[in-house]
Protein backbone atom coordinates (compact mmCIF):
# COMPACT_ATOMS: atom_id res chain seq x y z
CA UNK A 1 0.00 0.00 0.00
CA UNK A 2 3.02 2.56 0.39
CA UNK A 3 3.46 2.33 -2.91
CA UNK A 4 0.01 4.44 -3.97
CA UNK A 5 -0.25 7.78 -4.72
CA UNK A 6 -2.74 9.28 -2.06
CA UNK A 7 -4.73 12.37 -2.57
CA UNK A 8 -6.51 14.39 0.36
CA UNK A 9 -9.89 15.17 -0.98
CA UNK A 10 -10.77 18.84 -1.75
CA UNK A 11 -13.67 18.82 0.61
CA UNK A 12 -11.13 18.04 3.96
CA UNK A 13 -9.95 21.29 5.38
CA UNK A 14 -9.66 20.00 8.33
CA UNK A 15 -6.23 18.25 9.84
CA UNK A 16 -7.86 15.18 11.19
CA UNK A 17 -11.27 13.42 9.82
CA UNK A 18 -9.52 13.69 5.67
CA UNK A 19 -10.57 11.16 3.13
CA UNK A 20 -7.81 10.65 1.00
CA UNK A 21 -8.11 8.27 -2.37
CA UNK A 22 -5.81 6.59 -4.46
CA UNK A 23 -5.59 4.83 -7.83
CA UNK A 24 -4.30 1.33 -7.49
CA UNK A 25 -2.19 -0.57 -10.57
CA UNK A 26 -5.40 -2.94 -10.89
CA UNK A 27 -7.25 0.06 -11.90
CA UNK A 28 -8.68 -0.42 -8.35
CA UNK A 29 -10.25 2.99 -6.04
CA UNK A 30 -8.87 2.85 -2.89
CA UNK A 31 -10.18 5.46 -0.23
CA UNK A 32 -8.73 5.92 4.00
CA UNK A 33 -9.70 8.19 6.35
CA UNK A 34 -6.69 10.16 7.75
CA UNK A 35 -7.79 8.66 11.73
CA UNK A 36 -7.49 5.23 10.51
CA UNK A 37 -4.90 5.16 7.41
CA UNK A 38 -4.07 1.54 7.78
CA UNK A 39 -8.23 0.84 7.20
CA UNK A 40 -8.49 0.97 3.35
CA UNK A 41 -11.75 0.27 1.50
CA UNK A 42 -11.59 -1.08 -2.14
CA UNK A 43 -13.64 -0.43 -4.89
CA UNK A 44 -14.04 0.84 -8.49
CA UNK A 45 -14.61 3.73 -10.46
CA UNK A 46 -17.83 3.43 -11.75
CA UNK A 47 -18.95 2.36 -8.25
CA UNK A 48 -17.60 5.34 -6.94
CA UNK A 49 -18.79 7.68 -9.30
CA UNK A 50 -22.74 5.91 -8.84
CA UNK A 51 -22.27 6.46 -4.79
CA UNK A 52 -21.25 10.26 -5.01
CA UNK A 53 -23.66 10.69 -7.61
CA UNK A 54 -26.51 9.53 -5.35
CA UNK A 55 -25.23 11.77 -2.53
CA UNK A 56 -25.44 14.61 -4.37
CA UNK A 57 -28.64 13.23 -5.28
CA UNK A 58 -30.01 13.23 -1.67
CA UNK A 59 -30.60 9.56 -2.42
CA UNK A 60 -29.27 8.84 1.49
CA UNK A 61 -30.45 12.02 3.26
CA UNK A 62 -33.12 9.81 5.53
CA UNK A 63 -30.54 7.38 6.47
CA UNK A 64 -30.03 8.98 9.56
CA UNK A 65 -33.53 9.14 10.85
């Protein structure tokens, strides 16, 4: 995992709580949060582009209720 590039997300101002992603060889997405960087989820682009398209959405606003 050293080996990846990782990029702090444009929406983390913050010092702690940053997403950061990262393109793997395998054409994989990988995503950390900067309080748990050895915690890496997988997934792909076209997964990741249909989850932050559904946020912007509102598709999850009532998950929280």
């Amino acid at each position: 995992m050293s080996d990846l590039k990782w990029q702090k997300s444009s929406y983390s101002t913050q010092a702690a709580n940053c997403i950061y992603l990262a393109a793997a060889p395998d054409g994989a997405i990988k995503l950390r949060e900067s309080d748990e960087p050895d915690t890496v989820l997988t997934t792909t682009s076209g997964r990741l582009r249909a989850l932050l398209a559904g946020v912007k959405a509102g598709e999850f606003d009532d998950i929280a209720k």
